[in-house]
C-alpha atoms as a PDB file:
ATOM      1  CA  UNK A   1      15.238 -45.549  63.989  1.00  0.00           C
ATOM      2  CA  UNK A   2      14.714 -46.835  60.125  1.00  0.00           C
ATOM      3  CA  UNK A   3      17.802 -45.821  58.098  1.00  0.00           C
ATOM      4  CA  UNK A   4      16.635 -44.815  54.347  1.00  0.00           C
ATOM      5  CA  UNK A   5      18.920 -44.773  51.575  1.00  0.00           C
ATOM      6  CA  UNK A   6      18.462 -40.881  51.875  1.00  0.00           C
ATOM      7  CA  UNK A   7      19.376 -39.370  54.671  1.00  0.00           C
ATOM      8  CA  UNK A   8      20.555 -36.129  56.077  1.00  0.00           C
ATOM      9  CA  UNK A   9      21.924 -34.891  52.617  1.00  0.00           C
ATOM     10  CA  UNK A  10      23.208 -38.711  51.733  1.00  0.00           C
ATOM     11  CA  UNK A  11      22.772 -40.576  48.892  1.00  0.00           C
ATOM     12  CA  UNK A  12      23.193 -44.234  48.377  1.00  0.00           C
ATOM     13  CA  UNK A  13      25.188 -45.512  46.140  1.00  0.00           C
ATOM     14  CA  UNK A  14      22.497 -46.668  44.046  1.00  0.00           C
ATOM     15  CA  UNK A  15      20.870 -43.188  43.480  1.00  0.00           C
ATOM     16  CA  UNK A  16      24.171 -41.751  42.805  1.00  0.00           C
ATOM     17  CA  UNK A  17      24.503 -44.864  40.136  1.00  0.00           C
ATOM     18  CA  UNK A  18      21.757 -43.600  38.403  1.00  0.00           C
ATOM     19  CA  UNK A  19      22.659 -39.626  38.359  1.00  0.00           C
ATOM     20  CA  UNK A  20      26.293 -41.070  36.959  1.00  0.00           C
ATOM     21  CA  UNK A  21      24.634 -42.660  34.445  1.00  0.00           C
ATOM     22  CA  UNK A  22      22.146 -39.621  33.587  1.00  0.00           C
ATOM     23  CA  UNK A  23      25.312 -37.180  34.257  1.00  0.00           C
ATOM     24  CA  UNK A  24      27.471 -39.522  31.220  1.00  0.00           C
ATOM     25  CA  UNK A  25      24.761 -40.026  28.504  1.00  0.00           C
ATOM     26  CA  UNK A  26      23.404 -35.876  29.361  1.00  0.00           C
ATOM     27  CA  UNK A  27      26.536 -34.959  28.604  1.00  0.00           C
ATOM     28  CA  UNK A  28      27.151 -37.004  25.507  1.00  0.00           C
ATOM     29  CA  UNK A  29      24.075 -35.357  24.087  1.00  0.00           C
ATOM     30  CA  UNK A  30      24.959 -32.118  25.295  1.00  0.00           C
ATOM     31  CA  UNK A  31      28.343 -32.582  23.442  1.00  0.00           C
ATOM     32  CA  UNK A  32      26.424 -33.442  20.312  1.00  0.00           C
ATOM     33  CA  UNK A  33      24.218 -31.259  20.169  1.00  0.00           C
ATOM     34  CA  UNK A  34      26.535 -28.166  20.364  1.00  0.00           C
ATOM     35  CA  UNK A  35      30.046 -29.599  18.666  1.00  0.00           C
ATOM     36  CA  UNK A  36      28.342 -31.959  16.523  1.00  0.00           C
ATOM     37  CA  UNK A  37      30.340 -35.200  15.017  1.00  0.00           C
ATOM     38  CA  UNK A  38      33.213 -33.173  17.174  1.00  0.00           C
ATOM     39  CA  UNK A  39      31.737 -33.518  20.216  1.00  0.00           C
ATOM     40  CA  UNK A  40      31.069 -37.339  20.134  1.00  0.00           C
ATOM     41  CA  UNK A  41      34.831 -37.673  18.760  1.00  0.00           C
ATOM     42  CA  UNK A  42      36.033 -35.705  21.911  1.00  0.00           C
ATOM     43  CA  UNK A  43      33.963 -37.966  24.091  1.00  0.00           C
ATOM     44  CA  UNK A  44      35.807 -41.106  23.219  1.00  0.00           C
ATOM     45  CA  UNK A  45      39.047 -40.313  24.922  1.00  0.00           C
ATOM     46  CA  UNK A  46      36.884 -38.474  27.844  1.00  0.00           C
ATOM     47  CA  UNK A  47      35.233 -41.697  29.070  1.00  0.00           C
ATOM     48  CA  UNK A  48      38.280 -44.385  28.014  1.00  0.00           C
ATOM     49  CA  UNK A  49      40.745 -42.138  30.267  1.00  0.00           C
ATOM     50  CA  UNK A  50      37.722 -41.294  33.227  1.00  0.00           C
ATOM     51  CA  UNK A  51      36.588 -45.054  32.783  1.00  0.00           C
ATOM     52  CA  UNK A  52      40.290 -46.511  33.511  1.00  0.00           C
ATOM     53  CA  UNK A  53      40.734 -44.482  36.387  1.00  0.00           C
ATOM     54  CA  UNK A  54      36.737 -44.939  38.228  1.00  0.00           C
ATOM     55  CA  UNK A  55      37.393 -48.956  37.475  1.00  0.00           C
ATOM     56  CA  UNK A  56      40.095 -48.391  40.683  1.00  0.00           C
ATOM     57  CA  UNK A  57      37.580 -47.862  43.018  1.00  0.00           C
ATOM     58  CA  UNK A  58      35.028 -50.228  44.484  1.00  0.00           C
ATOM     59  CA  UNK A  59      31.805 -49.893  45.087  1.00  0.00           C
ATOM     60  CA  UNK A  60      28.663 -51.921  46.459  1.00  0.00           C
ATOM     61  CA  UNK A  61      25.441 -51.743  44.765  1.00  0.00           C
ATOM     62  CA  UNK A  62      22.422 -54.018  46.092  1.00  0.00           C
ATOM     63  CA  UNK A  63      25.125 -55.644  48.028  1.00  0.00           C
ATOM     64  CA  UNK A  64      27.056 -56.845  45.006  1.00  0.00           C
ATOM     65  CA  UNK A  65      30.326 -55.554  45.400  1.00  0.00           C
ATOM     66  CA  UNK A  66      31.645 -54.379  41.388  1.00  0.00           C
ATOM     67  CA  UNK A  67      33.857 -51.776  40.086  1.00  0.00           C
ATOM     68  CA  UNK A  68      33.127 -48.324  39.287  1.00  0.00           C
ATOM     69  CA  UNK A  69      33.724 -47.211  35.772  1.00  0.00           C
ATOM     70  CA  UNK A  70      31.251 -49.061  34.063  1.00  0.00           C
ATOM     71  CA  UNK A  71      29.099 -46.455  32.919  1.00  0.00           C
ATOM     72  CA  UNK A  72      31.528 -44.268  31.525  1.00  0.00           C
ATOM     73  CA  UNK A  73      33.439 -46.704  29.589  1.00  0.00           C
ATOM     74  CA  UNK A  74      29.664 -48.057  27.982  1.00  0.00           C
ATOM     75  CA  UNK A  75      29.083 -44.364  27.052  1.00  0.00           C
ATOM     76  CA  UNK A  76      31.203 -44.928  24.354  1.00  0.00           C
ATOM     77  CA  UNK A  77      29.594 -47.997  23.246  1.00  0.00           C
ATOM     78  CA  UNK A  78      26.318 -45.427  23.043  1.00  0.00           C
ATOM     79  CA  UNK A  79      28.989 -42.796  21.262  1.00  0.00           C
ATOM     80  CA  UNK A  80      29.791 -45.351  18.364  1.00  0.00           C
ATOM     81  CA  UNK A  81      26.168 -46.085  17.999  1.00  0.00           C
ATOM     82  CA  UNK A  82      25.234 -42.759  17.187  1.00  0.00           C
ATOM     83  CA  UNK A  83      28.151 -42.358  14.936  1.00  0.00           C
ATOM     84  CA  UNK A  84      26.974 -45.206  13.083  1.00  0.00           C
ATOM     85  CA  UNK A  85      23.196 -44.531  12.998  1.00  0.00           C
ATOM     86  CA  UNK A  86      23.365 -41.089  11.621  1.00  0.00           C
ATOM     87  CA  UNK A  87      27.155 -40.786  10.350  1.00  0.00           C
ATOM     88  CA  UNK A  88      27.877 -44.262   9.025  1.00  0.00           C
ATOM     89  CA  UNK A  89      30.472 -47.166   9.712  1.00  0.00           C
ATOM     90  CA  UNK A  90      33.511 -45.489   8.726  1.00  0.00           C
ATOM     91  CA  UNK A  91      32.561 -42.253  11.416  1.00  0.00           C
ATOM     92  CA  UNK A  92      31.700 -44.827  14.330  1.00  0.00           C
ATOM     93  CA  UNK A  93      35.530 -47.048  13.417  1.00  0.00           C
ATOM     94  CA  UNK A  94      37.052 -43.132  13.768  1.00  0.00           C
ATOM     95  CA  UNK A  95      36.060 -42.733  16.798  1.00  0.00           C
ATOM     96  CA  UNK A  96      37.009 -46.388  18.134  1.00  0.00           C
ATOM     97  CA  UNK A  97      40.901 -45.852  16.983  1.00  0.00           C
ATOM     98  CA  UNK A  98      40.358 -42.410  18.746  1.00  0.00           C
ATOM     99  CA  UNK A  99      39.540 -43.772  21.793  1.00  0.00           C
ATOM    100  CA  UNK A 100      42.526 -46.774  21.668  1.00  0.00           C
ATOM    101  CA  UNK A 101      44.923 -43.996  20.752  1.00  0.00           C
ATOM    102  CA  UNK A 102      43.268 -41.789  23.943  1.00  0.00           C
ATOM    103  CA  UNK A 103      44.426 -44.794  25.708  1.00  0.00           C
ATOM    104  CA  UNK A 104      47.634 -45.830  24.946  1.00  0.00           C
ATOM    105  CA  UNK A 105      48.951 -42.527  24.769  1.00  0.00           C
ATOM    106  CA  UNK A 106      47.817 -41.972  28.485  1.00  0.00           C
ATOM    107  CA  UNK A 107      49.187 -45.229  29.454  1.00  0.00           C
ATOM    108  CA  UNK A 108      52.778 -44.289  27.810  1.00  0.00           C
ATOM    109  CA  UNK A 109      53.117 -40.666  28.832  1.00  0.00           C
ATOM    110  CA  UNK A 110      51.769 -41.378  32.402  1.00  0.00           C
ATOM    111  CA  UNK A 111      53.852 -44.053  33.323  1.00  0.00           C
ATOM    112  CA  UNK A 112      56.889 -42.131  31.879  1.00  0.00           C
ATOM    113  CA  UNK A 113      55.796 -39.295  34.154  1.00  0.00           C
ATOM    114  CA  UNK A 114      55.655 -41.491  37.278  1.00  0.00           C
ATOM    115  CA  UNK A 115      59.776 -42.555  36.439  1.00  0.00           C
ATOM    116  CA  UNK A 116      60.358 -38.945  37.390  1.00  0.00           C
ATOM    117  CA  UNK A 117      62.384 -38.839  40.951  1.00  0.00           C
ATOM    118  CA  UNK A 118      59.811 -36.654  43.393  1.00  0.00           C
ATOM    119  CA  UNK A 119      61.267 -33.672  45.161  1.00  0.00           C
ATOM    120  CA  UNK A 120      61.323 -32.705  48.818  1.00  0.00           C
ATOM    121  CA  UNK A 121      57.833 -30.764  48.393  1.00  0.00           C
ATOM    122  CA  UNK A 122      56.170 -33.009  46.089  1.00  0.00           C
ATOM    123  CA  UNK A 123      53.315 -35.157  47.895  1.00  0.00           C
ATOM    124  CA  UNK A 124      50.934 -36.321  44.949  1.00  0.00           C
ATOM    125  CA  UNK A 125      53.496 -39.299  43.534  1.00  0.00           C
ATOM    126  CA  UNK A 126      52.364 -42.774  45.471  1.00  0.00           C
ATOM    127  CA  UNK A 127      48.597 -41.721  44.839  1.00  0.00           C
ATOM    128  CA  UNK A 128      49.565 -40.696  40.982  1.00  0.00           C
ATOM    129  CA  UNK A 129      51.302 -44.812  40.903  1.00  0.00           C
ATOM    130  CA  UNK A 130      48.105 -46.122  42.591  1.00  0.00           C
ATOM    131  CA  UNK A 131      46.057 -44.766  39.511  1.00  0.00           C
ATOM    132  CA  UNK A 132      48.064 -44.715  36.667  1.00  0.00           C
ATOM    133  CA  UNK A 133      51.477 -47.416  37.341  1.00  0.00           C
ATOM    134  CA  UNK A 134      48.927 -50.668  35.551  1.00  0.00           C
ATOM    135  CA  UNK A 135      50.510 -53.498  35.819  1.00  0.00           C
ATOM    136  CA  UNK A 136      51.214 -54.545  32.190  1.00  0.00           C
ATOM    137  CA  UNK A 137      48.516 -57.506  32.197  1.00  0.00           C
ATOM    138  CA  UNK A 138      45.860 -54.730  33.178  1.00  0.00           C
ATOM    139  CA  UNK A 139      46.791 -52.504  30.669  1.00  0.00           C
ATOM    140  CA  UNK A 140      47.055 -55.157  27.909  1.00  0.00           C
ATOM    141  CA  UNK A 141      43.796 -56.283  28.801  1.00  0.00           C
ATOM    142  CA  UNK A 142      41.921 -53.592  29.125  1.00  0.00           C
ATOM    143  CA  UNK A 143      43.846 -51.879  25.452  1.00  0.00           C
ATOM    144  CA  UNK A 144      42.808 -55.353  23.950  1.00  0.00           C
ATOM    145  CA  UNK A 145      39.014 -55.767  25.188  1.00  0.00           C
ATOM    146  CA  UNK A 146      38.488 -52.274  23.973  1.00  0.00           C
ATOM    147  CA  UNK A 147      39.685 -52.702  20.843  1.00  0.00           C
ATOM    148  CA  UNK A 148      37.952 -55.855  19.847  1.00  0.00           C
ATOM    149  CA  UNK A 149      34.639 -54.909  21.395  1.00  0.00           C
ATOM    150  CA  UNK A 150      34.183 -51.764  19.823  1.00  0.00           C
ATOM    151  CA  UNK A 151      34.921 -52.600  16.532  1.00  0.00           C
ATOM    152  CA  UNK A 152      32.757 -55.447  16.929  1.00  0.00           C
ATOM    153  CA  UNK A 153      29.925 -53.038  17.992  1.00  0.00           C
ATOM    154  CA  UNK A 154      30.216 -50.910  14.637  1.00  0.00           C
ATOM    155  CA  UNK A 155      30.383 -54.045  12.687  1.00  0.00           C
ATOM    156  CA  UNK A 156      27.280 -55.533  14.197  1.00  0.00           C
ATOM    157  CA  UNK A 157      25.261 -52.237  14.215  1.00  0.00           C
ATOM    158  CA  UNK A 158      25.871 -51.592  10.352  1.00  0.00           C
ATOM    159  CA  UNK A 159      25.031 -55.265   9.908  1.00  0.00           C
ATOM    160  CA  UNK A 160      21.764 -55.208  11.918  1.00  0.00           C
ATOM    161  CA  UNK A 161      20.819 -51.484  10.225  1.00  0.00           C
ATOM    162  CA  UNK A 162      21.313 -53.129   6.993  1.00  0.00           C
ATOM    163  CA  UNK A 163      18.834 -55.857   8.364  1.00  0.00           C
ATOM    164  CA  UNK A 164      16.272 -53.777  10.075  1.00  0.00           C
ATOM    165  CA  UNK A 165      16.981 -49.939   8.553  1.00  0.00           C
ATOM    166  CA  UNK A 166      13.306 -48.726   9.672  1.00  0.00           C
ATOM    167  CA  UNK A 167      13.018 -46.583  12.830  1.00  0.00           C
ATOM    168  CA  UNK A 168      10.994 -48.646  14.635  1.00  0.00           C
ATOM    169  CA  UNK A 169      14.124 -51.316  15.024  1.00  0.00           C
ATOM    170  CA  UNK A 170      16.419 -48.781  16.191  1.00  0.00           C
ATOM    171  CA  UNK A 171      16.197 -50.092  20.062  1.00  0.00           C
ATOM    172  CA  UNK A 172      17.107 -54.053  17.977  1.00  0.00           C
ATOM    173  CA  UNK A 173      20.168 -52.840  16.423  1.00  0.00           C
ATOM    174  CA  UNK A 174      21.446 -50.846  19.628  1.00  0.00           C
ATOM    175  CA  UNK A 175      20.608 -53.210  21.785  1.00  0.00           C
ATOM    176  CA  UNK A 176      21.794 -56.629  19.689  1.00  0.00           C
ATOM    177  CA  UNK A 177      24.995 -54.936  19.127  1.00  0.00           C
ATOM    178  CA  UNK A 178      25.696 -53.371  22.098  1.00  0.00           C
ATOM    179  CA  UNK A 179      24.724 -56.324  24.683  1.00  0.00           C
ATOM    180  CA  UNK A 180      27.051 -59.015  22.682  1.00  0.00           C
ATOM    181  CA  UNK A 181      29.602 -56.441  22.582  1.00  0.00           C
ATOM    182  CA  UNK A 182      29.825 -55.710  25.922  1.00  0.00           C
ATOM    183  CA  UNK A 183      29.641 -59.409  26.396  1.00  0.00           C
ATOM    184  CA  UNK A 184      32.916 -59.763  24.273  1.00  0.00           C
ATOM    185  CA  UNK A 185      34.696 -56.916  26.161  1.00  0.00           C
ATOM    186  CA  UNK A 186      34.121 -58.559  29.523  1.00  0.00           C
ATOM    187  CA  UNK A 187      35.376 -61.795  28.739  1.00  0.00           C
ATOM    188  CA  UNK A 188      38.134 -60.464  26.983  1.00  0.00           C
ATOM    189  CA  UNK A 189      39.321 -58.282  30.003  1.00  0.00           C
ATOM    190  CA  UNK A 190      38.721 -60.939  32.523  1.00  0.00           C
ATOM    191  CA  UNK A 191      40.404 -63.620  31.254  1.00  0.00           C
ATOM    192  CA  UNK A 192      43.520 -61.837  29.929  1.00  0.00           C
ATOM    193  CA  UNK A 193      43.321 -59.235  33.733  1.00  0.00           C
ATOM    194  CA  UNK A 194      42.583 -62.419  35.859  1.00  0.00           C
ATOM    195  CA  UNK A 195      42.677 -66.111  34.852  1.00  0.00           C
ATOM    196  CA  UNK A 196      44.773 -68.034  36.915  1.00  0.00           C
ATOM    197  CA  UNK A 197      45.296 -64.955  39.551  1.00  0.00           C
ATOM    198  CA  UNK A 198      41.880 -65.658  41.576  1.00  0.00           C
ATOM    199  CA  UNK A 199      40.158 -68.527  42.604  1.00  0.00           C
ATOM    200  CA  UNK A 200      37.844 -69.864  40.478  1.00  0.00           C
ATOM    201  CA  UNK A 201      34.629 -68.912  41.997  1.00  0.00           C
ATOM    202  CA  UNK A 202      35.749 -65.292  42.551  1.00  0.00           C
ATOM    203  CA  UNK A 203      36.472 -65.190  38.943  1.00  0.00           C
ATOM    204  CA  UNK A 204      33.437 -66.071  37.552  1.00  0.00           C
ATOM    205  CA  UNK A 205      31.829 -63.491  40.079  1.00  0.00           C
ATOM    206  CA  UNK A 206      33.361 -60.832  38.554  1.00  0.00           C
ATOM    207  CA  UNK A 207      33.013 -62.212  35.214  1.00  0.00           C
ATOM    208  CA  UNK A 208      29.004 -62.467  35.679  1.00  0.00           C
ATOM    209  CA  UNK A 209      28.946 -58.808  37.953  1.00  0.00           C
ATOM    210  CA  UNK A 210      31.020 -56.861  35.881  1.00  0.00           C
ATOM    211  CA  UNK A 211      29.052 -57.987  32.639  1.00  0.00           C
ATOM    212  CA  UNK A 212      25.148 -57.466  33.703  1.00  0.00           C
ATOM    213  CA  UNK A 213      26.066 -53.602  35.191  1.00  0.00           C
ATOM    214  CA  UNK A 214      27.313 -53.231  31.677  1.00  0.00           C
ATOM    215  CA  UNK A 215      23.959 -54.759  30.121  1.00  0.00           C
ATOM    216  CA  UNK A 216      21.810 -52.577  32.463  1.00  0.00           C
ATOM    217  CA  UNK A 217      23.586 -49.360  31.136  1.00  0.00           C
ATOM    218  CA  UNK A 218      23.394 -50.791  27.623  1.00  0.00           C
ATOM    219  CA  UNK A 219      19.535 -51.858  28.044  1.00  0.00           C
ATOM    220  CA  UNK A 220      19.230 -48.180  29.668  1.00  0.00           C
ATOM    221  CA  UNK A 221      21.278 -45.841  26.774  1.00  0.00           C
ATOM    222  CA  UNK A 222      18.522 -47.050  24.221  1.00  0.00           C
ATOM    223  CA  UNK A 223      16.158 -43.703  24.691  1.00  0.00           C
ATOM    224  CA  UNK A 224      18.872 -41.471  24.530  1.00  0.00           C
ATOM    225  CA  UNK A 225      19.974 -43.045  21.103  1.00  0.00           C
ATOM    226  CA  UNK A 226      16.570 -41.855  20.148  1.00  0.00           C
ATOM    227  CA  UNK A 227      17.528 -38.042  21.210  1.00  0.00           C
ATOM    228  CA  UNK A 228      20.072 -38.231  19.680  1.00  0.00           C
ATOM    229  CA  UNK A 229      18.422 -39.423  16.054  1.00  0.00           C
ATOM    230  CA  UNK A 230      15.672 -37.156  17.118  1.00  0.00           C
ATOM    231  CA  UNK A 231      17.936 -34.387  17.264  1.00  0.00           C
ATOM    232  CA  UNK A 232      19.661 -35.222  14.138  1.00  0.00           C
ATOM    233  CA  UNK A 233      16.430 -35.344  11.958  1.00  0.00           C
ATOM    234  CA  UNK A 234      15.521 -32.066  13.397  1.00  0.00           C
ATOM    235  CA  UNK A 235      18.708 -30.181  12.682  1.00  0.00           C
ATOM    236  CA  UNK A 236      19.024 -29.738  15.931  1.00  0.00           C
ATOM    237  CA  UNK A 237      23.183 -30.412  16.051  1.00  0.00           C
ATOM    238  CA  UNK A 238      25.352 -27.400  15.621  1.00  0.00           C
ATOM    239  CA  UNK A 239      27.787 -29.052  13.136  1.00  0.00           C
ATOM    240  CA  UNK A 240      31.282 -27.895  11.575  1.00  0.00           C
ATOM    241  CA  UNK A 241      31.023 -27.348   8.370  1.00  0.00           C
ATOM    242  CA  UNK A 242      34.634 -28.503   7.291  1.00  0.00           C
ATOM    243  CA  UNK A 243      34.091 -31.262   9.213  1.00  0.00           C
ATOM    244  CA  UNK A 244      30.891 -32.176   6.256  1.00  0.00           C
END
């Protein structure tokens, strides 16, 4: 009997891909539209923490074997771009040291949590080490990829706006910033994670996988940028006023 991708209630990992995807950049709108500037702030550290702890597991898509996590940590590369397309450069830099401070502190406070000697009763430690213990050339890697890469993002999407500022080349300016960006961030996190720890050829596997996952969800974000200007030209976004 044929086995579909659908079956009995399953879903393949590729269909549940794609409802991750729709489930992260739904939910940045839906933060934006009722918490305004606030709710795309409180993203940030949402999808650095979520993204750190999905890259653990593994997953197979098309029979390309990548990590999960992808998604959510380019949601905030689609976070920074709003930021900067209706807020400005300095709102869209904000919310990068947000999300670098999300990060470190959870690094820091988890790993000091993990030196605490377990009771008797307590059963949840070795899985809390398997998530949160990073080795310290994971952690500087991934602290220093995000850093660089997002504030290379805000730079090139003011630069490109300045460029291009009509509507029509919003999809240029997300996408030219975003895609050399993400470009930047994998290289950065590869080499400083892995280089000299795998062979060769396995390196440059994950170099190449990890990087065009991250250009599909970049090339795929574009038309909810355009919600989210479409929303802000029609005062749709429930903002705080002290925050104005």
């Amino acid at each position: 009997m044929t086995t579909f991708p659908l079956t009995f209630g399953t879903l393949s990992n590729e269909v549940l891909w794609f409802f991750l995807l729709l489930a992260n950049f739904s939910a940045i709108l839906l933060a934006y539209r009722f918490f305004g500037k606030i709710g795309l702030y409180i993203w940030i550290p949402i999808a650095t923490i979520l993204a750190n702890i999905q890259v653990l597991k593994m997953v197979d898509l098309l029979t390309i074997g990548v990590t999960l996590g992808n998604i959510t940590y380019a949601s905030s590369f689609l976070v920074t771009d709003i930021l900067s397309e209706n807020y400005g450069k300095k709102s869209a830099k904000k919310a990068v040291f947000i999300g670098f401070f999300s990060l470190t502190a959870t690094v820091i406070i988890m790993n000091l949590a993990l030196m605490f000697k377990p009771n008797e009763f307590d059963f949840i430690q070795q899985s809390l080490e398997n998530i949160f213990a990073l080795l310290p050339r994971i952690a500087l890697a991934s602290l220093i990829a995000y850093g660089v890469s997002q504030l290379h993002d805000v730079w090139a999407y003011n630069f490109w706006k300045n460029i291009f500022p009509s509507m029509k080349f919003l999809w240029l300016r997300n996408n030219a910033s975003t895609m050399v960006s993400q470009l930047i961030d994998s290289l950065i996190f590869t080499f400083i994670a892995f280089w000299g720890l795998l062979p060769q050829s396995e390196f440059v596997q994950i170099l190449i996988t990890t990087y065009v996952v991250k250009l599909i969800v970049a090339a795929i974000d574009t038309p909810f940028l355009y919600m989210a200007r479409f929303m802000f030209n029609h005062s749709m976004i429930k903002e705080d006023k002290e925050e104005n």
